[in-house]
C-alpha atoms as a PDB file:
ATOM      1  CA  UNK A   1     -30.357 -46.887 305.428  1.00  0.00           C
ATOM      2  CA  UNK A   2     -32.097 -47.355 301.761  1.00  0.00           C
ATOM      3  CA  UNK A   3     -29.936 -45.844 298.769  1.00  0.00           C
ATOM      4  CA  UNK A   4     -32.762 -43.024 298.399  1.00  0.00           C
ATOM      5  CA  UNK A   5     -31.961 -41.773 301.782  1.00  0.00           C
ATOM      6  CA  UNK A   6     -28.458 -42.003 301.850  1.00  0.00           C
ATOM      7  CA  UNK A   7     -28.106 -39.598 298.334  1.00  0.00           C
ATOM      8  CA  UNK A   8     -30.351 -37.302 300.259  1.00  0.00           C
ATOM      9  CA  UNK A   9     -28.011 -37.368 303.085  1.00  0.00           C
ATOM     10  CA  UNK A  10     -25.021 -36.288 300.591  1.00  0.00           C
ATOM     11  CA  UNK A  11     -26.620 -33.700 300.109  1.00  0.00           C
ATOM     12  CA  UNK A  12     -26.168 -34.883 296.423  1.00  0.00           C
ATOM     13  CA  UNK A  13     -29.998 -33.647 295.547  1.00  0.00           C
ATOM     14  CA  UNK A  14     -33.756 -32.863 296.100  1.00  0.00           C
ATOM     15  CA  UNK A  15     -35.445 -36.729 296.527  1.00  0.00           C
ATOM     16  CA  UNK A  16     -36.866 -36.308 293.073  1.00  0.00           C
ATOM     17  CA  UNK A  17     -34.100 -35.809 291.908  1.00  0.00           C
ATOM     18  CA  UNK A  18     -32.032 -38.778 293.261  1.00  0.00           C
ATOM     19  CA  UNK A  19     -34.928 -40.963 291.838  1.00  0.00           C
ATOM     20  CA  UNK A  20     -34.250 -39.468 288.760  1.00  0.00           C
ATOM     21  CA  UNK A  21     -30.730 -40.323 288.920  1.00  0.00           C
ATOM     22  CA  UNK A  22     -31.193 -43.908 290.571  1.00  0.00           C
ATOM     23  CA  UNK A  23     -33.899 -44.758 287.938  1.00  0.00           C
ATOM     24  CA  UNK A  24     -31.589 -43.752 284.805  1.00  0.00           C
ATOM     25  CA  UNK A  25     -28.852 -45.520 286.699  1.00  0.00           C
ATOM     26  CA  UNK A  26     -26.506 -42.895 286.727  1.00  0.00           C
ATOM     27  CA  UNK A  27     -25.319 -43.912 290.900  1.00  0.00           C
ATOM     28  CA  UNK A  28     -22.218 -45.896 290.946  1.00  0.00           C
ATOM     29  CA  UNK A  29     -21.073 -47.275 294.526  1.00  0.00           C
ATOM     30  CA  UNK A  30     -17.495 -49.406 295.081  1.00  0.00           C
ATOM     31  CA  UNK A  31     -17.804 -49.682 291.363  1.00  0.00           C
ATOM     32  CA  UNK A  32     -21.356 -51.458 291.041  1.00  0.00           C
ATOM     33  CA  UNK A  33     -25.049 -49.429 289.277  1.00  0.00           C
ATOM     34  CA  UNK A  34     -27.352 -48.521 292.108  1.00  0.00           C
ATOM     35  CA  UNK A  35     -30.985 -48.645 290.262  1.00  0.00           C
ATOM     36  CA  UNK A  36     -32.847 -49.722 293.602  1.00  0.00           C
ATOM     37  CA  UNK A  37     -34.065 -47.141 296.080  1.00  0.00           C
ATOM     38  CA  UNK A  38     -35.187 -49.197 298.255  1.00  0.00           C
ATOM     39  CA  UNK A  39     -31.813 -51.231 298.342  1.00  0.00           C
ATOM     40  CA  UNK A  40     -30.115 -51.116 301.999  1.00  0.00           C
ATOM     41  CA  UNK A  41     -26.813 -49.319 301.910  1.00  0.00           C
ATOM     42  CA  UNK A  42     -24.171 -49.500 304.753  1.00  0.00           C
ATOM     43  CA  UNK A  43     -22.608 -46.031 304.694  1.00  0.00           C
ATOM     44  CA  UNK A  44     -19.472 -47.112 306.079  1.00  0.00           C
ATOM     45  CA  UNK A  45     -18.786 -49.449 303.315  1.00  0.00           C
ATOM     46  CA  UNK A  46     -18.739 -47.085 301.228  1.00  0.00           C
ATOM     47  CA  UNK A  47     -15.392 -46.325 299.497  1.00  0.00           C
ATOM     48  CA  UNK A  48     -16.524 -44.264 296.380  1.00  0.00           C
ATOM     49  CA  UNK A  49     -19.387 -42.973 294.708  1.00  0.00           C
ATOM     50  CA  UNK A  50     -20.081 -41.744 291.020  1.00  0.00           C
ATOM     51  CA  UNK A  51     -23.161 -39.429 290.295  1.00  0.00           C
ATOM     52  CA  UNK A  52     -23.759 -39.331 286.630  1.00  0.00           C
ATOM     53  CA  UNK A  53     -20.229 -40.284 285.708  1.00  0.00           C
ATOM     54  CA  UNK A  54     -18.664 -38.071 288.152  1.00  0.00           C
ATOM     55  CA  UNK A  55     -16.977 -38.812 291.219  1.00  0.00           C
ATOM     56  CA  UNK A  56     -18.242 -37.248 294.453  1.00  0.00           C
ATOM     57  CA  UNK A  57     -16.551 -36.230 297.627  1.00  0.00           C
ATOM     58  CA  UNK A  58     -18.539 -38.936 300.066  1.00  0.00           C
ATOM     59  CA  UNK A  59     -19.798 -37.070 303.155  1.00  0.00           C
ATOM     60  CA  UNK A  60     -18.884 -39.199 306.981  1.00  0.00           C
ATOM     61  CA  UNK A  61     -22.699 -39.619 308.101  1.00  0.00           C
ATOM     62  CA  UNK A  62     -24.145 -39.220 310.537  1.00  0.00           C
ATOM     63  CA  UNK A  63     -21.643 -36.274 311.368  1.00  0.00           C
ATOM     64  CA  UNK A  64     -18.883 -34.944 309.915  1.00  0.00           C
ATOM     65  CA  UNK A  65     -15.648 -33.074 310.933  1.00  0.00           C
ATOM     66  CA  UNK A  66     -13.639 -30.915 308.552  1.00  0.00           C
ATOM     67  CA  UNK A  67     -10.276 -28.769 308.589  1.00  0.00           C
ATOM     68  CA  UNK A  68      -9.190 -26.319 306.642  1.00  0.00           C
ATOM     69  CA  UNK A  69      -6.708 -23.917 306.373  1.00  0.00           C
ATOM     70  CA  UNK A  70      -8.491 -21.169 305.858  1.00  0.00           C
ATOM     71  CA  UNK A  71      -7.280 -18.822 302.891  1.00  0.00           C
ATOM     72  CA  UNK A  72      -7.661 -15.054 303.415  1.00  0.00           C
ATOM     73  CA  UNK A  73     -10.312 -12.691 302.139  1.00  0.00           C
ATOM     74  CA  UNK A  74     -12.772 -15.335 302.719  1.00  0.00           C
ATOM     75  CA  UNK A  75     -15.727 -14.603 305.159  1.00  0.00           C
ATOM     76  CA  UNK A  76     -16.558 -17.127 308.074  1.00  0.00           C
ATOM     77  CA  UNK A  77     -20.288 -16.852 306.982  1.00  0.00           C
ATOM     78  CA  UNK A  78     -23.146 -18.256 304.721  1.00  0.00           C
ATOM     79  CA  UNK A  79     -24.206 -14.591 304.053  1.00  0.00           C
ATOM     80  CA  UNK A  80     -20.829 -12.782 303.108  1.00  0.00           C
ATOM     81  CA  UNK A  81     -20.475  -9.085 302.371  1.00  0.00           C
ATOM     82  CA  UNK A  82     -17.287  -8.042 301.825  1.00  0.00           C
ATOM     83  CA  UNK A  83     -15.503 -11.454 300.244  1.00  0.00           C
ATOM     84  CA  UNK A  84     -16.404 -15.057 299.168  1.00  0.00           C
ATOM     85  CA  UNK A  85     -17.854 -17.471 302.113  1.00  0.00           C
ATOM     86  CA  UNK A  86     -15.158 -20.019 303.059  1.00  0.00           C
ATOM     87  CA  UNK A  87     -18.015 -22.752 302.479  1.00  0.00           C
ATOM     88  CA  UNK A  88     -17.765 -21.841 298.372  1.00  0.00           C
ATOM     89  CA  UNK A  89     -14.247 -24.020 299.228  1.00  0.00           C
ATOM     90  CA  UNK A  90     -16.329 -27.526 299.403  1.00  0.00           C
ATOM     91  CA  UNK A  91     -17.955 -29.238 297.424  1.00  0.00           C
ATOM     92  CA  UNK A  92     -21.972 -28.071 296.468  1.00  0.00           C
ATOM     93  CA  UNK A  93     -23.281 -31.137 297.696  1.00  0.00           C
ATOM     94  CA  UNK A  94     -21.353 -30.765 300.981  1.00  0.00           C
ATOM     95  CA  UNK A  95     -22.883 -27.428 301.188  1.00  0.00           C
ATOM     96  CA  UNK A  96     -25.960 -28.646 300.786  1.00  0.00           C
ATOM     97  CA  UNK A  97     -25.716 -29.702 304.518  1.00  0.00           C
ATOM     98  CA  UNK A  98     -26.083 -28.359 307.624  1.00  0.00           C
ATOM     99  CA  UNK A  99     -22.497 -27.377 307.687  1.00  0.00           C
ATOM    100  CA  UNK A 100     -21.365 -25.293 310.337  1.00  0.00           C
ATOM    101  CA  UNK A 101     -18.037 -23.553 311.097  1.00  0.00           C
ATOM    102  CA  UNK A 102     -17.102 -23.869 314.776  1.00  0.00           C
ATOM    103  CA  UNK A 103     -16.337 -20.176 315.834  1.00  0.00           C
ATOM    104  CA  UNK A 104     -15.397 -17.576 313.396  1.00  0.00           C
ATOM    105  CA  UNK A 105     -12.008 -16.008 311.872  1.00  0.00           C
ATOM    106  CA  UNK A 106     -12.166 -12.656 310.262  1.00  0.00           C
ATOM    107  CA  UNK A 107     -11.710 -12.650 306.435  1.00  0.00           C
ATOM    108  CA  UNK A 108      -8.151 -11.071 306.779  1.00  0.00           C
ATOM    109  CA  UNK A 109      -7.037 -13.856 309.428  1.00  0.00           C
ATOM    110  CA  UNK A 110      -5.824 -17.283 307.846  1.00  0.00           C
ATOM    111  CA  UNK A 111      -5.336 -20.557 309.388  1.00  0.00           C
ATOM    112  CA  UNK A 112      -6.809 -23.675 311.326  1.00  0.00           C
ATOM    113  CA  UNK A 113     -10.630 -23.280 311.123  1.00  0.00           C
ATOM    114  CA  UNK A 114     -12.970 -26.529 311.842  1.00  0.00           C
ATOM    115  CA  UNK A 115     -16.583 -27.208 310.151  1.00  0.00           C
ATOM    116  CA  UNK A 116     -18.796 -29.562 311.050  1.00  0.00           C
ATOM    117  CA  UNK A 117     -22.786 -30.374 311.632  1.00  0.00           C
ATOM    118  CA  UNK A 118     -22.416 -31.621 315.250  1.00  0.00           C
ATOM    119  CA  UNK A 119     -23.973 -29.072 317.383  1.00  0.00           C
ATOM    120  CA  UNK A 120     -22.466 -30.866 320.304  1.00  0.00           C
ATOM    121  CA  UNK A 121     -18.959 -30.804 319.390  1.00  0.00           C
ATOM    122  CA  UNK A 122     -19.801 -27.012 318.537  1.00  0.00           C
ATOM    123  CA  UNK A 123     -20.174 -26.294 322.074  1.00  0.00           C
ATOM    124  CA  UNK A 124     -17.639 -28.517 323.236  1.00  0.00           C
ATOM    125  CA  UNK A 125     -15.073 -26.572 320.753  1.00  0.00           C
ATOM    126  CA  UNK A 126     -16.393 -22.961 321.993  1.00  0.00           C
ATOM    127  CA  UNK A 127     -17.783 -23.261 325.474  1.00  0.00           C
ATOM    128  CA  UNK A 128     -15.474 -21.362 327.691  1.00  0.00           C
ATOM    129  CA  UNK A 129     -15.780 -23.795 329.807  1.00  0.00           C
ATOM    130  CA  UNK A 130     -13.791 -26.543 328.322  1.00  0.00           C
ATOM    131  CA  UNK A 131     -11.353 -24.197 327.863  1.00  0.00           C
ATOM    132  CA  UNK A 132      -9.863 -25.580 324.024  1.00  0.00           C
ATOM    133  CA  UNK A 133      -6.955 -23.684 323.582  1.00  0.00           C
ATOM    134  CA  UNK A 134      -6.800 -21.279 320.349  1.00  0.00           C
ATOM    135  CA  UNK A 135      -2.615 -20.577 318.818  1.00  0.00           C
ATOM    136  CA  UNK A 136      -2.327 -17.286 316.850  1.00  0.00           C
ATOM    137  CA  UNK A 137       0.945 -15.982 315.223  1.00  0.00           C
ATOM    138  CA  UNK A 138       0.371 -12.620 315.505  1.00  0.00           C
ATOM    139  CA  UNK A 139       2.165 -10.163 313.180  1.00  0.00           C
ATOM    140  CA  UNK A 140       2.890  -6.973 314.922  1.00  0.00           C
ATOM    141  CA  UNK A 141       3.073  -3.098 313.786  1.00  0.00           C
ATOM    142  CA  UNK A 142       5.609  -2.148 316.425  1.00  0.00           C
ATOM    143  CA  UNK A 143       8.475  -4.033 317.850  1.00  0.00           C
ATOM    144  CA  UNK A 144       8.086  -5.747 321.072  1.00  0.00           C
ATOM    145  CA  UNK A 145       9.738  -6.817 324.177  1.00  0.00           C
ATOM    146  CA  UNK A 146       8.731  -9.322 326.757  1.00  0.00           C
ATOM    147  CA  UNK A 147       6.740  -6.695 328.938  1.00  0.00           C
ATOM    148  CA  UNK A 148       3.999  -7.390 326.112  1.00  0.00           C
ATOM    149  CA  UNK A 149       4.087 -10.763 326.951  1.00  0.00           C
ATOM    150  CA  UNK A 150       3.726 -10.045 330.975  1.00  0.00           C
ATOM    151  CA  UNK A 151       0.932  -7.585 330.127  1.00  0.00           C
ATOM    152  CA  UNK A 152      -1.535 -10.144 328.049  1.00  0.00           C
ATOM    153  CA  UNK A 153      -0.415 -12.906 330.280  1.00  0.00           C
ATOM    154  CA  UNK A 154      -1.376 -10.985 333.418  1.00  0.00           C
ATOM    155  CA  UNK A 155      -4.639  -9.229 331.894  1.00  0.00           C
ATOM    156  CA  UNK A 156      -5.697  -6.623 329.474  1.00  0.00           C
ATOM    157  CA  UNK A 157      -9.116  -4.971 330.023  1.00  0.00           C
ATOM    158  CA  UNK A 158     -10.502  -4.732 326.381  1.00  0.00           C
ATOM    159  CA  UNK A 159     -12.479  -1.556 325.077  1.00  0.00           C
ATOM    160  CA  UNK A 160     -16.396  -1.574 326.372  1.00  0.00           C
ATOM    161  CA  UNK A 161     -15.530  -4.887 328.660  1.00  0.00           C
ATOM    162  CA  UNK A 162     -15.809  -5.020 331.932  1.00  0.00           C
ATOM    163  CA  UNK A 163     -13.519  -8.040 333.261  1.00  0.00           C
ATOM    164  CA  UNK A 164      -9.828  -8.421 332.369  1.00  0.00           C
ATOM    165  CA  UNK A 165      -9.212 -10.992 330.021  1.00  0.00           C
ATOM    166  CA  UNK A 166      -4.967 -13.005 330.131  1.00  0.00           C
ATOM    167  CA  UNK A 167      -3.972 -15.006 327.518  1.00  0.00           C
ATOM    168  CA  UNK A 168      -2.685 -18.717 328.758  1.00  0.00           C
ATOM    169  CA  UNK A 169       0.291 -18.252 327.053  1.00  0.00           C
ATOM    170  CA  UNK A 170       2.148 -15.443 324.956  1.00  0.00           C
ATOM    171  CA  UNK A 171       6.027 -15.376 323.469  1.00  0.00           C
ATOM    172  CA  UNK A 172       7.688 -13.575 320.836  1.00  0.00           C
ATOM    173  CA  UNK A 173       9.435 -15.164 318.201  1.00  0.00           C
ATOM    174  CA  UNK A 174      10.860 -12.224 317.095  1.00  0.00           C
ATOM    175  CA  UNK A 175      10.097  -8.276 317.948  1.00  0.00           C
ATOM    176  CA  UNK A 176       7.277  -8.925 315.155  1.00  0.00           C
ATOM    177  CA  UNK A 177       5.970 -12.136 315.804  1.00  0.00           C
ATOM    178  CA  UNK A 178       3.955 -12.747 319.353  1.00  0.00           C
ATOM    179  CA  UNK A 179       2.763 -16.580 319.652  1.00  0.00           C
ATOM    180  CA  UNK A 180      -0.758 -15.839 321.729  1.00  0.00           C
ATOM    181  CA  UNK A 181      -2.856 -19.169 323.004  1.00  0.00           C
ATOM    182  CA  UNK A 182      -6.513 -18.063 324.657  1.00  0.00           C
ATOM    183  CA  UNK A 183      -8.940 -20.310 325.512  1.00  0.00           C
ATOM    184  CA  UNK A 184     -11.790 -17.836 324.937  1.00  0.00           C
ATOM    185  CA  UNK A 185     -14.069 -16.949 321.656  1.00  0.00           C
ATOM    186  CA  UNK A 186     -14.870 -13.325 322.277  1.00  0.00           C
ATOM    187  CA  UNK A 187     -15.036 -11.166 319.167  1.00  0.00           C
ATOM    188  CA  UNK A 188     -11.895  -9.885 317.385  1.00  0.00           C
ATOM    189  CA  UNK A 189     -10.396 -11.318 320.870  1.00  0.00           C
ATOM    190  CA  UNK A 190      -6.207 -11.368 319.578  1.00  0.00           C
ATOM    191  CA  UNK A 191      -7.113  -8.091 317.756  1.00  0.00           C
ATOM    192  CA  UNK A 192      -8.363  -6.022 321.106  1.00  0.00           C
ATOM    193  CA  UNK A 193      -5.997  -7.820 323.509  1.00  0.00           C
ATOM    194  CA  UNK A 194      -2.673  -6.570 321.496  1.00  0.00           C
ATOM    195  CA  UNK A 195      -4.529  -3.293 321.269  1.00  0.00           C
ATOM    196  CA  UNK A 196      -5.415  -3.263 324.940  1.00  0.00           C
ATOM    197  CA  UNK A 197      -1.529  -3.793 325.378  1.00  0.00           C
ATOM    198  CA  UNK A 198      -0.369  -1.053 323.310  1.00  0.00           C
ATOM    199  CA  UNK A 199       0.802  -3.074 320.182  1.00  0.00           C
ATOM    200  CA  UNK A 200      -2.072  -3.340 317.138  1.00  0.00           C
ATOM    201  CA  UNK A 201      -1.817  -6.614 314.783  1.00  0.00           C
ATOM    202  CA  UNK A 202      -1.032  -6.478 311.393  1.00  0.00           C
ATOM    203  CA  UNK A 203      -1.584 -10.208 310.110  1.00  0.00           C
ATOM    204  CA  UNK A 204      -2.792 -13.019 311.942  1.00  0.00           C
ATOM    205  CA  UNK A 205      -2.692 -16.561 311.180  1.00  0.00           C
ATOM    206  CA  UNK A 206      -4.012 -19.599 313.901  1.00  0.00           C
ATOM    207  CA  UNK A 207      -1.635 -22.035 314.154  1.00  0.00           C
ATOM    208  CA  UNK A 208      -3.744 -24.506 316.468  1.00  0.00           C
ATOM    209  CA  UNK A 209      -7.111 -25.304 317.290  1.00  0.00           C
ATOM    210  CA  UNK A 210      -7.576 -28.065 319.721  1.00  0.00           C
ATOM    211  CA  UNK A 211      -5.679 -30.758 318.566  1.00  0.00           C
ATOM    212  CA  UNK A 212      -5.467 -29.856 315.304  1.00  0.00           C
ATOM    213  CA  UNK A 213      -3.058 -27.851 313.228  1.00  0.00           C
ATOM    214  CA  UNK A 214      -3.126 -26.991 309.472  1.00  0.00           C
ATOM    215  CA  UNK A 215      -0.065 -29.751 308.592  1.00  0.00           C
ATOM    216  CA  UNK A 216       0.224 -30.362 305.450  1.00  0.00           C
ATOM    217  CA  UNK A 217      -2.528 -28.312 304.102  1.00  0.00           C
ATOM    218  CA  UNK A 218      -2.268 -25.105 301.589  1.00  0.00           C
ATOM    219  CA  UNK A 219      -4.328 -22.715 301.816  1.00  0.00           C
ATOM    220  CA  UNK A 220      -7.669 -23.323 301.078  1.00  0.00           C
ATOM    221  CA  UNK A 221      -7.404 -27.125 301.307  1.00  0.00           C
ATOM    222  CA  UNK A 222      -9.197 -29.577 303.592  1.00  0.00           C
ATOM    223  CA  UNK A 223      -9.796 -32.609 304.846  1.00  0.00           C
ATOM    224  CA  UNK A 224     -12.237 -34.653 307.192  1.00  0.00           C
ATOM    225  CA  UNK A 225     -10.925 -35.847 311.221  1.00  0.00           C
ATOM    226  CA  UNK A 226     -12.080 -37.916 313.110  1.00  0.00           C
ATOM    227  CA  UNK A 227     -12.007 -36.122 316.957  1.00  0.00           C
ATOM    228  CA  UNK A 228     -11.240 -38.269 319.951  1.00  0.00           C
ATOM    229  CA  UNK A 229     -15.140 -39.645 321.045  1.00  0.00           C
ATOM    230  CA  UNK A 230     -14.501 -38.002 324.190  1.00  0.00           C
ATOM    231  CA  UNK A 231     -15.043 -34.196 322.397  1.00  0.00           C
ATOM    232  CA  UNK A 232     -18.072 -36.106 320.147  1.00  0.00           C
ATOM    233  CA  UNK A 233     -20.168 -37.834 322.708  1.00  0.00           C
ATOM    234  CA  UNK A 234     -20.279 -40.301 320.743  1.00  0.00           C
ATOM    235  CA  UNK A 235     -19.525 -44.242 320.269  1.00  0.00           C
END
């Protein structure tokens, strides 16, 4: 890949522009001036980048895979209405992407969300059929017992559906706290499956997506994974 196309894949500009900045040697790469387009570039040697004296966040290519703890009152969406779009947490160049988040979590839910611009590993992340298994802490309004548990395990029929939907698994940590795992996607899922059950949810956080958990992340921080090749499809 020449250095001209690999700024463009940043995201970093518009290809005028990264001639611009190429030209007036303002790219820096593993320490050294860039002023070649045409100059071959290995991305994976790449260990840091400066545009214009600043350092950049450099992008995996040709895919990338992010997690982030989602913060709440953010919107899962390029469009928001109500709140700020989580992607305003990344970098502008990042955004600049196709960047993608893999389902959706309601601005007043908080937790693991993933991003990427693999369609593939979209689907294989959502599809019902591969059955990736979603963690919520659920925060409940009323105290609960374990028949709340047997009902959402067993099956709750949600309002205007027409098949019963279980949750794999469901505990309580407390009277207040339900631990839910679905492998579905359908909308406000954990919401209308406590409601179905005669509880309502008052804050919910996911704990787990996958493989991945928030760890050591606050809210509103991120990193890039690397997911097993099997879930990529790729070598």
């Amino acid at each position: 890949m020449n250095l001209l196309k690999y700024l463009q894949a940043q995201g970093i500009a518009s290809r005028k522009s990264c001639q611009w900045l190429i030209k007036n040697q303002l790219i820096e790469i593993n320490g050294e001036i860039w002023d070649n387009e045409k100059a071959e570039i290995q991305p994976d040697n790449v260990q840091t980048l400066v545009i214009n004296g600043e350092d950049a966040v450099i992008i995996p290519l040709p895919y990338y895979y992010i997690l982030l703890n989602k913060p709440k009152d953010y919107e899962t969406s390029h469009k928001p209405r109500d709140y700020p779009s989580v992607f305003t947490l990344f970098p502008e160049h990042l955004r600049a992407t196709d960047i993608q988040a893999i389902g959706r979590l309601d601005a007043d839910t908080t937790g693991v969300l993933l991003i990427t611009n693999d369609g593939q590993f979209n689907h294989k992340m959502t599809s019902p059929k591969h059955k990736v298994a979603k963690i919520y802490r659920v925060t409940l309004k009323h105290a609960a017992d374990h028949e709340l548990c047997n009902t959402l395990k067993t099956g709750v029929l949600l309002h205007d559906d027409n098949e019963t939907i279980a949750a794999e698994h469901a505990e309580l940590r407390d009277e207040h706290t339900l631990i839910l795992t679905i492998v579905e996607g359908k909308y406000h899922q954990v919401k209308r499956m406590v409601a179905a059950a005669g509880n309502r949810v008052e804050a919910l956080h996911r704990e787990r997506f996958g493989d991945w958990d928030t760890q050591d992340l606050e809210a509103g921080e991120w990193r890039f994974i690397q997911p097993d090749n099997s879930l990529t499809g790729k070598s």
